[in-house]
Protein backbone atom coordinates (compact mmCIF):
# COMPACT_ATOMS: atom_id res chain seq x y z
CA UNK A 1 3.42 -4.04 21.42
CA UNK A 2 3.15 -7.75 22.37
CA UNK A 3 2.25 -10.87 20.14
CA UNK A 4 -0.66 -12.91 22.10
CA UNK A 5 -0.31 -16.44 22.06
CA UNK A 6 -3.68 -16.80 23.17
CA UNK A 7 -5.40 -15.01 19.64
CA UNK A 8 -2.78 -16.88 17.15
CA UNK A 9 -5.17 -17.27 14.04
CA UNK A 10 -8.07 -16.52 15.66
CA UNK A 11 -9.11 -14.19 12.91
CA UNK A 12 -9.83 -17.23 10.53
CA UNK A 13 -12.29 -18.83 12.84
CA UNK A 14 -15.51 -20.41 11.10
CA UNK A 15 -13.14 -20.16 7.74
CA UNK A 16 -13.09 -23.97 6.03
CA UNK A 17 -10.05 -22.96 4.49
CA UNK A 18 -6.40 -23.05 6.57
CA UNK A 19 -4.04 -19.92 7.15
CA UNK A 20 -1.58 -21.01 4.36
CA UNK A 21 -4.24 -20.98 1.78
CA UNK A 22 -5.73 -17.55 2.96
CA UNK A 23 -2.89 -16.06 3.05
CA UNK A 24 -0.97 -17.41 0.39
CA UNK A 25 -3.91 -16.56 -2.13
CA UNK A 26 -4.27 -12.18 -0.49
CA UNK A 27 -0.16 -12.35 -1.74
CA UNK A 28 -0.81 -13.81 -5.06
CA UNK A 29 -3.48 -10.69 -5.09
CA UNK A 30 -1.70 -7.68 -4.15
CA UNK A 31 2.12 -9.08 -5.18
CA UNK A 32 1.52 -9.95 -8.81
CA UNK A 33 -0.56 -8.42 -11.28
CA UNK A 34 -2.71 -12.04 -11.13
CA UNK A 35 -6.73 -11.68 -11.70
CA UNK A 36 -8.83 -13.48 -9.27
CA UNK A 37 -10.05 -16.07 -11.94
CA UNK A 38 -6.27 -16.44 -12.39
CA UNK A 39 -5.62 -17.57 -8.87
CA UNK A 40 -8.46 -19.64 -8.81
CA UNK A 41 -7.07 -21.62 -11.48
CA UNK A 42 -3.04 -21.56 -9.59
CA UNK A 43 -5.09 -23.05 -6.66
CA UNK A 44 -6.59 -26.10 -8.64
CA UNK A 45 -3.68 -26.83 -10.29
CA UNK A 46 -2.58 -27.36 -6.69
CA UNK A 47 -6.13 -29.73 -6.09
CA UNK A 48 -7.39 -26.77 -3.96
CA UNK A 49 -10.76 -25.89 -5.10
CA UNK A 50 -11.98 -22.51 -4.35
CA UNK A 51 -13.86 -20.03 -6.42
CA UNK A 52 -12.63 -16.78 -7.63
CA UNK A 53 -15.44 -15.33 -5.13
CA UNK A 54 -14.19 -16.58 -2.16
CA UNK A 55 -10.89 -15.43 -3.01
CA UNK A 56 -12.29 -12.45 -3.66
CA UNK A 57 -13.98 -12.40 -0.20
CA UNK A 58 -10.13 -12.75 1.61
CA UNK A 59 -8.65 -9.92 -0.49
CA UNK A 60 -11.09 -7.69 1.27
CA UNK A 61 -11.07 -8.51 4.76
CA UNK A 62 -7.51 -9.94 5.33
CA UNK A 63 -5.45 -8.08 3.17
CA UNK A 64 -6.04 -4.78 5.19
CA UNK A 65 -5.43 -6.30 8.08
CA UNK A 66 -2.41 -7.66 6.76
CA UNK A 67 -1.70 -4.29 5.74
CA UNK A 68 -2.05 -2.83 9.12
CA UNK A 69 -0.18 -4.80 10.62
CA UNK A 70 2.74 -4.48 8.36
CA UNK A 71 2.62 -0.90 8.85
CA UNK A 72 2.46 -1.44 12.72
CA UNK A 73 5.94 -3.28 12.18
CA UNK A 74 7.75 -0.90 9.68
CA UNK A 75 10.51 1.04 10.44
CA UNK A 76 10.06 4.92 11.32
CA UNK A 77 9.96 6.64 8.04
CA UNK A 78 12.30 9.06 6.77
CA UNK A 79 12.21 12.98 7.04
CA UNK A 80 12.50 14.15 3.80
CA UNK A 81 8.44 13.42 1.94
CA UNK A 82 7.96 13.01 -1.51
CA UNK A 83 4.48 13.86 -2.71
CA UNK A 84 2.21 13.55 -6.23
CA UNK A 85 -0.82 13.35 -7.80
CA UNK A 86 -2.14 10.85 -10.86
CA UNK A 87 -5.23 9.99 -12.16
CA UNK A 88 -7.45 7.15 -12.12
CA UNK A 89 -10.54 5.80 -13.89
CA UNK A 90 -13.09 4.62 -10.92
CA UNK A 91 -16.68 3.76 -12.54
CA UNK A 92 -15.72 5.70 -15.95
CA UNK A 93 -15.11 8.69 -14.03
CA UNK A 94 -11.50 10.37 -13.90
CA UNK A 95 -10.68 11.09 -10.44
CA UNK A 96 -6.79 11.89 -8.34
CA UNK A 97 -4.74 9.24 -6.50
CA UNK A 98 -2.41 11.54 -4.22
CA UNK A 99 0.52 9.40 -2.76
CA UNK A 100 3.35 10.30 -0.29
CA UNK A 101 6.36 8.11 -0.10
CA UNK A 102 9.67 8.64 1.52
CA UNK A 103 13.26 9.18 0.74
CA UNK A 104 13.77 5.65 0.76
CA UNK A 105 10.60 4.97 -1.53
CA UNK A 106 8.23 3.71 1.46
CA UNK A 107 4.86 5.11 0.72
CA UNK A 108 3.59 6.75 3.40
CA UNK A 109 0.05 7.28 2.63
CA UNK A 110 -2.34 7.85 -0.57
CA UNK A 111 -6.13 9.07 -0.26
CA UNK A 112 -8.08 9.19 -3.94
CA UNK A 113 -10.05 12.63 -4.07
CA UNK A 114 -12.38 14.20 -7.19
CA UNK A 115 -10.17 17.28 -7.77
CA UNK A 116 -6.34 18.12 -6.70
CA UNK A 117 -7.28 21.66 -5.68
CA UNK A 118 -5.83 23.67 -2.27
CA UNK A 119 -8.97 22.24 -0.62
CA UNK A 120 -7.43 18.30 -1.66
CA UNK A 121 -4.05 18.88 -1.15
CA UNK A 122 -4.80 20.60 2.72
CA UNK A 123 -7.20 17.37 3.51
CA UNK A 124 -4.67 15.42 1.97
CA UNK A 125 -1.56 16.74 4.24
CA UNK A 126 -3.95 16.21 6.75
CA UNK A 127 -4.37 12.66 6.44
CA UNK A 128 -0.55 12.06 6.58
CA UNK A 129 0.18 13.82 9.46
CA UNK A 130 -2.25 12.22 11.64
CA UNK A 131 -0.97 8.81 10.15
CA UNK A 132 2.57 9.36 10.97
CA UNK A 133 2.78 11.83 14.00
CA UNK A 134 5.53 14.35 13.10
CA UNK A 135 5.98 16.93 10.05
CA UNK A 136 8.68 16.10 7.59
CA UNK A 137 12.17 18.08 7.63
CA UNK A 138 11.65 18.73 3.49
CA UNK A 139 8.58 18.11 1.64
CA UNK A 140 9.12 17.46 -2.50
CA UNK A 141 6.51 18.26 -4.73
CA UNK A 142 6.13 19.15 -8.18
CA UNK A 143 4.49 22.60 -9.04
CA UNK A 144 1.31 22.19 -8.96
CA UNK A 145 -0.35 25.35 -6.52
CA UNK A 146 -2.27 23.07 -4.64
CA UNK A 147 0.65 21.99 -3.02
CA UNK A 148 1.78 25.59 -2.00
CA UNK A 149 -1.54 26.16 -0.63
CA UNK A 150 -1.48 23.05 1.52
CA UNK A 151 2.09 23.65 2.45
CA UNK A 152 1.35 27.37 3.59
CA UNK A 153 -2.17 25.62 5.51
CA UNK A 154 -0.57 22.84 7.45
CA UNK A 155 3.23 22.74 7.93
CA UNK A 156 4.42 25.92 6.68
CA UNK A 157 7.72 25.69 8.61
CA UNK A 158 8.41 22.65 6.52
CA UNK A 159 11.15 23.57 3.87
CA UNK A 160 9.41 23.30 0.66
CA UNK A 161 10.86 22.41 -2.78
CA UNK A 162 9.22 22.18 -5.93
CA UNK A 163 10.11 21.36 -8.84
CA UNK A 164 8.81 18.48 -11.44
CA UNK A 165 12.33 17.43 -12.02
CA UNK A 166 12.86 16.43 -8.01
CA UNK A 167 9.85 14.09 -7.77
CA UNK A 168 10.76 11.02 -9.69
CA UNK A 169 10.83 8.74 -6.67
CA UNK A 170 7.52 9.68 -6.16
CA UNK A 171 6.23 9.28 -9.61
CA UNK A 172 7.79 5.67 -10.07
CA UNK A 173 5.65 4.45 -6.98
CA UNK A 174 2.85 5.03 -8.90
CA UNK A 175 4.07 2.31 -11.71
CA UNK A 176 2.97 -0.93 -9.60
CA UNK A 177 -0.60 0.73 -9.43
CA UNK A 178 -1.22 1.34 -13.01
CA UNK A 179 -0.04 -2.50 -13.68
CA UNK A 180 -2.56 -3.23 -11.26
CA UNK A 181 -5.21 -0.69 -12.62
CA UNK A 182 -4.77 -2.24 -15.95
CA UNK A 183 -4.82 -6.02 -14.81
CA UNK A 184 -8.15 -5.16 -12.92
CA UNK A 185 -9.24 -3.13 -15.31
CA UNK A 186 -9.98 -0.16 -13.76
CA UNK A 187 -12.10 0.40 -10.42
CA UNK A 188 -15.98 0.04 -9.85
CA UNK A 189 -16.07 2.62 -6.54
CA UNK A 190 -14.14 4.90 -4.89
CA UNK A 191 -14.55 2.96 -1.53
CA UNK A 192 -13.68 -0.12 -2.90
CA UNK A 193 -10.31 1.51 -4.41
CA UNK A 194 -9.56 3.14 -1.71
CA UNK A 195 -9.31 0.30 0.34
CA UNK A 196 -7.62 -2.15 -2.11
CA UNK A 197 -4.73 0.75 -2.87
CA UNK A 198 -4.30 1.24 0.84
CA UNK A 199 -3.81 -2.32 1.21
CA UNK A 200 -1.82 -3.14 -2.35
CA UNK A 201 0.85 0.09 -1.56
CA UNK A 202 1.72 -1.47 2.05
CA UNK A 203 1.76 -5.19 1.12
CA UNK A 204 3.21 -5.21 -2.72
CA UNK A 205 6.22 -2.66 -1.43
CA UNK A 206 7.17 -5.65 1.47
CA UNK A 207 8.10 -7.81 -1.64
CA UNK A 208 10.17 -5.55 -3.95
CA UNK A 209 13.12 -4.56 -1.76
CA UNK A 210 15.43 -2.56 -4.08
CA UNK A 211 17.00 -5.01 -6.01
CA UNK A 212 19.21 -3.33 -7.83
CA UNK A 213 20.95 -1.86 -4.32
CA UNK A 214 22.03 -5.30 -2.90
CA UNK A 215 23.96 -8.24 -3.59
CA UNK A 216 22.67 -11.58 -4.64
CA UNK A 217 23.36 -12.82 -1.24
CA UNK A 218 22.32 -9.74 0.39
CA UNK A 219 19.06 -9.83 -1.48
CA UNK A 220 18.18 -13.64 -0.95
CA UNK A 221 18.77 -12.66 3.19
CA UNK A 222 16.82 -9.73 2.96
CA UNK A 223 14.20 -11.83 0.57
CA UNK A 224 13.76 -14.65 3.79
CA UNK A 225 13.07 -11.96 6.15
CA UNK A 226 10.42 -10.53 4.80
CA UNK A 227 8.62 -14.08 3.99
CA UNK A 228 9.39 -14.16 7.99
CA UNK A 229 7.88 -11.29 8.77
CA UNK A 230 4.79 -12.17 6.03
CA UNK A 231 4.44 -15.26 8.00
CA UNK A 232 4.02 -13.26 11.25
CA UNK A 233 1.51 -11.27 10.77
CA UNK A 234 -0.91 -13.71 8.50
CA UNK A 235 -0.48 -16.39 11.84
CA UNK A 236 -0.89 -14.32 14.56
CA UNK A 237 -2.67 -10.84 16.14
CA UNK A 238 -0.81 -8.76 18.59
CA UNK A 239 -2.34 -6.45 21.23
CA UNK A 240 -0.51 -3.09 22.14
C-alpha cells in the first residue's frame, strides 16, 4: 500500500468547505456524543457558518471512508475473539447489534440483524471472517445457542468458551454506542445505522486508547500519534 501524492484531497473536490473543517466536524460526530445542531453551533462560535445539514451530509460520506481507511492502517488483530449481542431501537422496532472485538478491545466487526438465532449468528461469523482473513485461536461468547450453532457451522475447530462471566470486554464496547444511541435518539433505518455504527466503532475507538494502562507521558505520545495518523487519512487517499 502506497500514499499517492497525485490524489491528496482529491475526495473534497467541488466541496466550498476546506479539509480541516470537513474533517474536524465527522470527529466532533463520531468522537463525542455532540448532536449535529450542536456542532453547528461549535462551528459559529468559530465564525464558520454551516448548517447542521451539511454537516450532516459529511458524516455520511467521509466518515466511512475515514473509517476504511483507518481499518486499512490498524494493526493485525489479536487471536483470541470476543463476541455479543444487544439490542437496539431502529424506527420503534427492537432489533440485535452483534459486535466482535478482540483481546485487546479492537472491535472487529458488528452487523445489526432482526433476530439472534443460529441462522444470525452463522451469517454473522460469516461476515467476520471474510473481513479479517483467518479464524480466531479462541472464540468468547456468552451462552446464548446461537453461538454454538454458528460455532459448530463455520469454525468448529475454533476452541470455544462460553460463559456470561468471560465476555465483559465485549459487553463494555457496547457502552460508547448506547451514549451515542441515546444522544441521537435512537435510529430511523437499519441502513442508515448500519453504516453510522460501522463507521462510529472504527473512528471513536482511534481516540480512547486505554487510559488507564499508560502513563501521563505515555498517553500524551500515544494521544499525538493518533491525531497524526487522523490527519493522514482525512488529507490524503492511498492506492494498494
Amino acid at each position: 500500500m502506497v500514499w499517492d501524492d497525485a490524489l491528496v484531497s482529491s475526495i473534497y473536490k467541488g466541496f466550498r468547505f476546506p479539509r480541516e473543517v470537513i474533517s474536524h466536524c465527522v470527529w466532533l460526530y463520531h468522537r463525542f456524543t455532540l448532536s449535529l445542531r450542536e456542532i453547528e453551533l461549535m462551528m459559529a462560535e468559530r465564525g464558520i457558518e454551516v448548517t447542521y445539514e451539511t454537516i450532516r451530509t459529511w458524516c455520511a460520506k467521509f466518515g466511512p471512508d475515514y473509517a476504511r481507511r483507518l481499518r486499512a492502517r490498524a494493526p493485525r488483530s489479536g487471536d483470541k475473539w470476543h463476541l455479543d449481542e444487544v439490542f437496539v431501537h431502529i424506527g420503534g422496532v427492537r432489533k440485535y447489534l452483534w459486535r466482535a472485538v478482540d483481546q485487546h478491545g479492537n472491535v472487529l466487526d458488528i452487523l445489526i440483524q432482526s433476530r439472534r438465532d443460529g441462522k444470525a449468528a452463522t451469517r454473522f461469523f460469516r461476515k467476520i471472517l471474510k473481513h479479517q482473513g483467518r479464524r480466531p485461536r479462541v472464540l468468547v461468547t456468552d451462552k446464548l445457542a446461537s453461538y454454538r450453532v454458528a460455532h459448530r457451522t463455520v469454525m468448529s475447530a475454533t476452541e470455544h468458551r462460553h460463559n456470561k462471566y468471560l465476555n465483559n470486554r465485549c459487553e463494555n464496547s457496547h457502552q460508547p454506542t448506547r451514549q451515542r444511541e441515546h444522544a441521537m435518539k435512537g435510529f430511523r433505518t437499519v441502513g442508515s445505522a448500519q453504516r453510522f455504527l460501522a463507521a462510529f466503532s472504527r473512528i471513536s475507538p482511534h481516540f480512547r486508547p486505554p487510559r488507564h494502562r499508560m502513563t501521563a507521558t505515555d498517553h500524551r505520545a500515544e494521544r499525538a500519534a493518533r491525531f497524526r495518523v487522523w490527519d493522514q487519512v482525512t488529507e490524503q487517499t492511498f492506492t494498494a
